[in-house]
Protein backbone atom coordinates (compact mmCIF):
# COMPACT_ATOMS: atom_id res chain seq x y z
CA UNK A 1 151.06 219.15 125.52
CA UNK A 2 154.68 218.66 124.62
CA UNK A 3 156.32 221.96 125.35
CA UNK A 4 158.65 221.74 128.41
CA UNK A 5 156.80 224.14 131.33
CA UNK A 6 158.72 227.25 131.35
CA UNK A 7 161.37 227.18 133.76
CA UNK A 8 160.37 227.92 137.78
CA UNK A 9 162.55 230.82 138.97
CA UNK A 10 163.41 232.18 142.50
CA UNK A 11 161.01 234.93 141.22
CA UNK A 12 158.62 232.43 140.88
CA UNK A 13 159.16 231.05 144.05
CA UNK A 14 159.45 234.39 145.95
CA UNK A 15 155.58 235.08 144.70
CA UNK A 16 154.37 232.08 145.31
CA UNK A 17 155.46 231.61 149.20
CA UNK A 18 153.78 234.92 149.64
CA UNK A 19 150.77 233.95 148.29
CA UNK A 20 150.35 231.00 150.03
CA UNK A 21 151.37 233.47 153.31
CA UNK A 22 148.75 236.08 152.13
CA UNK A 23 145.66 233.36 152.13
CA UNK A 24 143.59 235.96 149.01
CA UNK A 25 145.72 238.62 147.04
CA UNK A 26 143.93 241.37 145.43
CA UNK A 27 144.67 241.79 141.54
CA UNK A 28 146.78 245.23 142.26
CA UNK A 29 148.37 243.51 144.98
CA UNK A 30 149.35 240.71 142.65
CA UNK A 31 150.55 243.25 139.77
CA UNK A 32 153.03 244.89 142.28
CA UNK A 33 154.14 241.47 143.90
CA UNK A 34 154.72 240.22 140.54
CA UNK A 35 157.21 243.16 139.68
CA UNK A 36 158.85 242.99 143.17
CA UNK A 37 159.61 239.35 142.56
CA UNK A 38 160.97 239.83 139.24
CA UNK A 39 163.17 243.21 139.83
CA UNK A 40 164.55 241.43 143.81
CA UNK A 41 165.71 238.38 141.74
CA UNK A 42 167.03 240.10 138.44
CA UNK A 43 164.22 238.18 136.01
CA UNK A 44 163.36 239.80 132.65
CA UNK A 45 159.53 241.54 134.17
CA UNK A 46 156.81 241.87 131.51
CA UNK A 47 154.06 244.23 132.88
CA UNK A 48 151.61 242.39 131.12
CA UNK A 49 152.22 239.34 131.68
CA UNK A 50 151.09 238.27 135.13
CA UNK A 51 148.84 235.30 134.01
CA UNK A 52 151.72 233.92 132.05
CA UNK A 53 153.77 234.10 135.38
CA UNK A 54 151.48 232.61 137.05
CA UNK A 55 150.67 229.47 134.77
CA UNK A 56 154.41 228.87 134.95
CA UNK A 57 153.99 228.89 138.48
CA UNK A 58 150.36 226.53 138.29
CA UNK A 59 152.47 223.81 135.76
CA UNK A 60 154.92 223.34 138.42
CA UNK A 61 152.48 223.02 141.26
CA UNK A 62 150.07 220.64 139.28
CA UNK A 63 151.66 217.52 140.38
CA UNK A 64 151.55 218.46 144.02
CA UNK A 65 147.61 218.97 143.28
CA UNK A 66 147.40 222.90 144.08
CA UNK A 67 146.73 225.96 141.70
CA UNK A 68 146.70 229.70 142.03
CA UNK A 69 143.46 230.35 141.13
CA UNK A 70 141.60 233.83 140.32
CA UNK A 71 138.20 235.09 141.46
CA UNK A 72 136.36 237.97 141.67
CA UNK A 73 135.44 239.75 144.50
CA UNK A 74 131.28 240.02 144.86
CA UNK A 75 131.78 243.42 146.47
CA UNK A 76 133.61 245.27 143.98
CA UNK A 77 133.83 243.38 141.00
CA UNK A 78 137.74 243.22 141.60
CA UNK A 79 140.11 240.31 140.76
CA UNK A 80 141.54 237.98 143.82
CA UNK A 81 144.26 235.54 143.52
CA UNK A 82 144.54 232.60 145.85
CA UNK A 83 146.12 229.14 145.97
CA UNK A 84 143.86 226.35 146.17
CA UNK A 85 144.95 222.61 147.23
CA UNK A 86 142.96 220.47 144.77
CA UNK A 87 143.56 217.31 146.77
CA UNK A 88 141.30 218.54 149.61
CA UNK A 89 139.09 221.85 148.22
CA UNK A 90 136.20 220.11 150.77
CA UNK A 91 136.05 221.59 154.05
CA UNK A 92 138.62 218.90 155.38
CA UNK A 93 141.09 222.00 153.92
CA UNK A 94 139.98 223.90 157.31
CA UNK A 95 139.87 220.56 159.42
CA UNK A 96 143.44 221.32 160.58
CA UNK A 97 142.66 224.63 161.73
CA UNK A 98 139.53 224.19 163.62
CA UNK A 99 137.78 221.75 166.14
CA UNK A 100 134.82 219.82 164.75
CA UNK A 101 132.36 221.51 166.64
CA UNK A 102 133.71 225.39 164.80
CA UNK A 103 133.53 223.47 161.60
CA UNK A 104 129.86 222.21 162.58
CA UNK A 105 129.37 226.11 162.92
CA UNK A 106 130.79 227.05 159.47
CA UNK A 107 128.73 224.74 157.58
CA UNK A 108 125.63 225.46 158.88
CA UNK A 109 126.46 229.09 158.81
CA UNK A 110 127.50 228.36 155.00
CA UNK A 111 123.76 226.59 154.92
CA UNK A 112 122.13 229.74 155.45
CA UNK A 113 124.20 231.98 153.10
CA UNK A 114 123.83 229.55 150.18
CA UNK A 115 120.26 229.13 151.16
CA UNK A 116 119.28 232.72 151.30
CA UNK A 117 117.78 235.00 148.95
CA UNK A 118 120.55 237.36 148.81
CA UNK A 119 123.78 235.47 150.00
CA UNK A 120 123.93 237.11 153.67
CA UNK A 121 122.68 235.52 156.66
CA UNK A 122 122.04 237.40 160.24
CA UNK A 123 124.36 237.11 163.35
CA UNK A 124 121.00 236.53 164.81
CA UNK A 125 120.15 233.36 162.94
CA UNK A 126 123.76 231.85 162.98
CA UNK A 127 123.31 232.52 166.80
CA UNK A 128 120.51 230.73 167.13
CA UNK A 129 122.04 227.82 165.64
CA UNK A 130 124.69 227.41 167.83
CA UNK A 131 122.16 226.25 170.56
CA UNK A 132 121.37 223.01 168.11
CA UNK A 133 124.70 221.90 167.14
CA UNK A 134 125.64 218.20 167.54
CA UNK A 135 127.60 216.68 169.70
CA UNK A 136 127.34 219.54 171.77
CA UNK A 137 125.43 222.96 171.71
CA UNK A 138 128.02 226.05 171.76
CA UNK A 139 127.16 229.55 174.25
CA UNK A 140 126.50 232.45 172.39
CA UNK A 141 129.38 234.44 173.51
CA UNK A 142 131.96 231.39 172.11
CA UNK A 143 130.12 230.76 168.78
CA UNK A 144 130.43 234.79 168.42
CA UNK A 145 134.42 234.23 169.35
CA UNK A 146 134.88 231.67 166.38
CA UNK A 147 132.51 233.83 164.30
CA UNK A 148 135.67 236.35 164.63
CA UNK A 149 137.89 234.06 163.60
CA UNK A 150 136.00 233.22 160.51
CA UNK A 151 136.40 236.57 159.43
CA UNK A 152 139.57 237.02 160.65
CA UNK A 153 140.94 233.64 158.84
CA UNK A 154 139.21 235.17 155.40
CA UNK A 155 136.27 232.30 155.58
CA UNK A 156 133.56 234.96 156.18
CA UNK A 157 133.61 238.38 155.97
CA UNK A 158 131.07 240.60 157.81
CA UNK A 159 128.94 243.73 157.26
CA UNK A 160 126.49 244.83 159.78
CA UNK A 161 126.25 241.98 161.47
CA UNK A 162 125.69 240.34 158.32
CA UNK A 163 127.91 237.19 157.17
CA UNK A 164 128.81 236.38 153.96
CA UNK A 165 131.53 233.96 152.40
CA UNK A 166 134.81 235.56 151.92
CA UNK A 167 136.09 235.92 148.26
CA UNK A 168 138.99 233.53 149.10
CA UNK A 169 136.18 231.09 150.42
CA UNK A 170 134.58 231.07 147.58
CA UNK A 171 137.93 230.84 145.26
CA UNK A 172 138.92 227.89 147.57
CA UNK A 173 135.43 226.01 147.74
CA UNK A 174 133.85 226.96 144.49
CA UNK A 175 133.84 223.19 143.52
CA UNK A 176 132.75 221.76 147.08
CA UNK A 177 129.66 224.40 146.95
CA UNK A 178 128.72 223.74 143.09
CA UNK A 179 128.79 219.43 143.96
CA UNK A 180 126.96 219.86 147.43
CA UNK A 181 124.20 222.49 147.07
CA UNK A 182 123.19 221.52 143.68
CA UNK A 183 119.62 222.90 144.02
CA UNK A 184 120.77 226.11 145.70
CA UNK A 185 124.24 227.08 144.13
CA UNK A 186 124.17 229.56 140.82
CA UNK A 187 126.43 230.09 138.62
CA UNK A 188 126.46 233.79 137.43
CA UNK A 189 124.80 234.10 134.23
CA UNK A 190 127.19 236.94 133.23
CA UNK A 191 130.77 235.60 134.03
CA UNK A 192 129.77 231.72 134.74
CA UNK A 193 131.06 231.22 138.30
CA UNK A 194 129.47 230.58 141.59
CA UNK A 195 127.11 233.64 142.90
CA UNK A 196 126.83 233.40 146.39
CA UNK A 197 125.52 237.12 146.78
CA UNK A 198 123.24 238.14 143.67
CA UNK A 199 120.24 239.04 142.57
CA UNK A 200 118.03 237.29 141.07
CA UNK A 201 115.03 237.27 138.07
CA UNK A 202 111.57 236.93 139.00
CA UNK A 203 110.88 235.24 136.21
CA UNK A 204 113.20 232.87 135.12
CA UNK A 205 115.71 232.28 138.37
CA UNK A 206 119.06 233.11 136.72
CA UNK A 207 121.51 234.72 139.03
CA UNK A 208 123.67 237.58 138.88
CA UNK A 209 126.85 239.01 140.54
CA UNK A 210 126.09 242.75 141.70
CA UNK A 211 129.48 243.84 139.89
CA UNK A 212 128.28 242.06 136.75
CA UNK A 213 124.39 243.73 136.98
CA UNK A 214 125.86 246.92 137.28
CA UNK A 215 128.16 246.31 134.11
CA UNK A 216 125.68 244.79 132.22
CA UNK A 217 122.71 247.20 132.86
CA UNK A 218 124.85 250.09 132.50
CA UNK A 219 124.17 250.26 128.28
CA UNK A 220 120.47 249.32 128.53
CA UNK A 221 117.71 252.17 128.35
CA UNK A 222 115.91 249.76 130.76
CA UNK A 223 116.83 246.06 132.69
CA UNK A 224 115.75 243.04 130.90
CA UNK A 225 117.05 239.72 132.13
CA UNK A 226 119.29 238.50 129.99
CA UNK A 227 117.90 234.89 129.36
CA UNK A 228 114.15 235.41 129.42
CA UNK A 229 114.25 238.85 128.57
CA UNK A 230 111.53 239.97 131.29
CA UNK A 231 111.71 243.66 133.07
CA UNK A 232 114.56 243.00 135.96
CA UNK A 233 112.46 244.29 138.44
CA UNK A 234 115.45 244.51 141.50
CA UNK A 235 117.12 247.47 142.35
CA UNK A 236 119.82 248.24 140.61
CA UNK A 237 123.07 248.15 143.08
């Protein structure tokens, strides 16, 4: 591509810094930033234009191997920005942050969630797994501390005592998850990226987002998987 990369602006910059403070920004979020940045440092704002801001912003950062990237959130269906370093998207990203024994934690907790039926897995089991970590077994009481911190940090996010990966987890490791849980990892058959939370047909084994059941069921008399065209016998969320 030959065209020069729009220019980088202090509006730019401004949005950028705080989404790189922010860890996840939620679409709305984003919309207002976007507006802030652009009125604070007198650049011409287009309403509608935040992706085209932003790819200015992701042709700049390319060479330093990051990217804002968007998601969507598998609660609501809502769209996430969050900037991802490219260089390192494996858990190495969070090696700075935590000791290897925490990590140990996360990726065995990440283990169950991918592994599970419906993307969740219990305090109770993650508990229990504490005891069998290598080099060295963690208490209950600490591996519930760093559990905390998970959530806290935006790695997990928690309902019930139930864990699940955080929508800037999944933003940020969508790659690392697809390449190292081949087998286990689905893509969502509605808007093609990673389902960690779905449900899933009986029949055939295609995934889907709860967001994306909900839209696409909504104009059918009754559920029929979309690939195999069976009755989609789950309950509708």
């Amino acid at each position: 591509n030959t065209v020069m990369a729009a220019q980088m602006t202090d509006a730019h910059r401004r949005f950028l810094q705080v989404l790189m403070s922010n860890g996840i920004t939620e679409g709305s979020e984003a919309r207002k930033l976007h507006r802030h940045c652009c009125e604070t440092d007198k650049v011409y704002y287009a309403h509608d234009k935040l992706d085209d801001f932003i790819s200015t912003i992701n042709s700049h950062l390319q060479p330093l191997f990051m990217q804002i990237r968007k998601g969507i959130s598998e609660d609501d269906g809502r769209a996430h920005y969050a900037v991802v370093n490219l260089a390192e998207t494996e858990v190495t990203r969070m090696a700075s942050d935590y000791t290897e024994i925490e990590l140990e934690l996360f990726r065995k907790t990440m283990d169950l969630i991918i592994l599970s039926e419906n993307g969740f897995a219990s305090s109770t089991d993650i508990l229990n797994l504490a005891d069998q970590l290598k080099p060295k077994k963690m208490k209950k009481k600490e591996a519930e501390q760093v559990l905390k911190v998970f959530v806290e940090d935006k790695w997990l996010s928690e309902r019930n005592g139930e864990y699940t990966l955080h929508t800037r987890c999944i933003i940020e490791m969508e790659q690392y998850i697809l390449s190292n849980y081949q087998d286990a990892a689905r893509k969502c058959n509605i808007c093609h990226s990673l389902a960690i939370q779905s449900q899933v047909c009986e029949s055939c084994g295609i995934g889907m987002h709860l967001p994306c059941v909900r839209k696409y069921f909504r104009a059918q008399t009754e559920p029929r998987c979309p690939k195999c065209n069976e009755f989609w016998s789950c309950d509708m969320p």
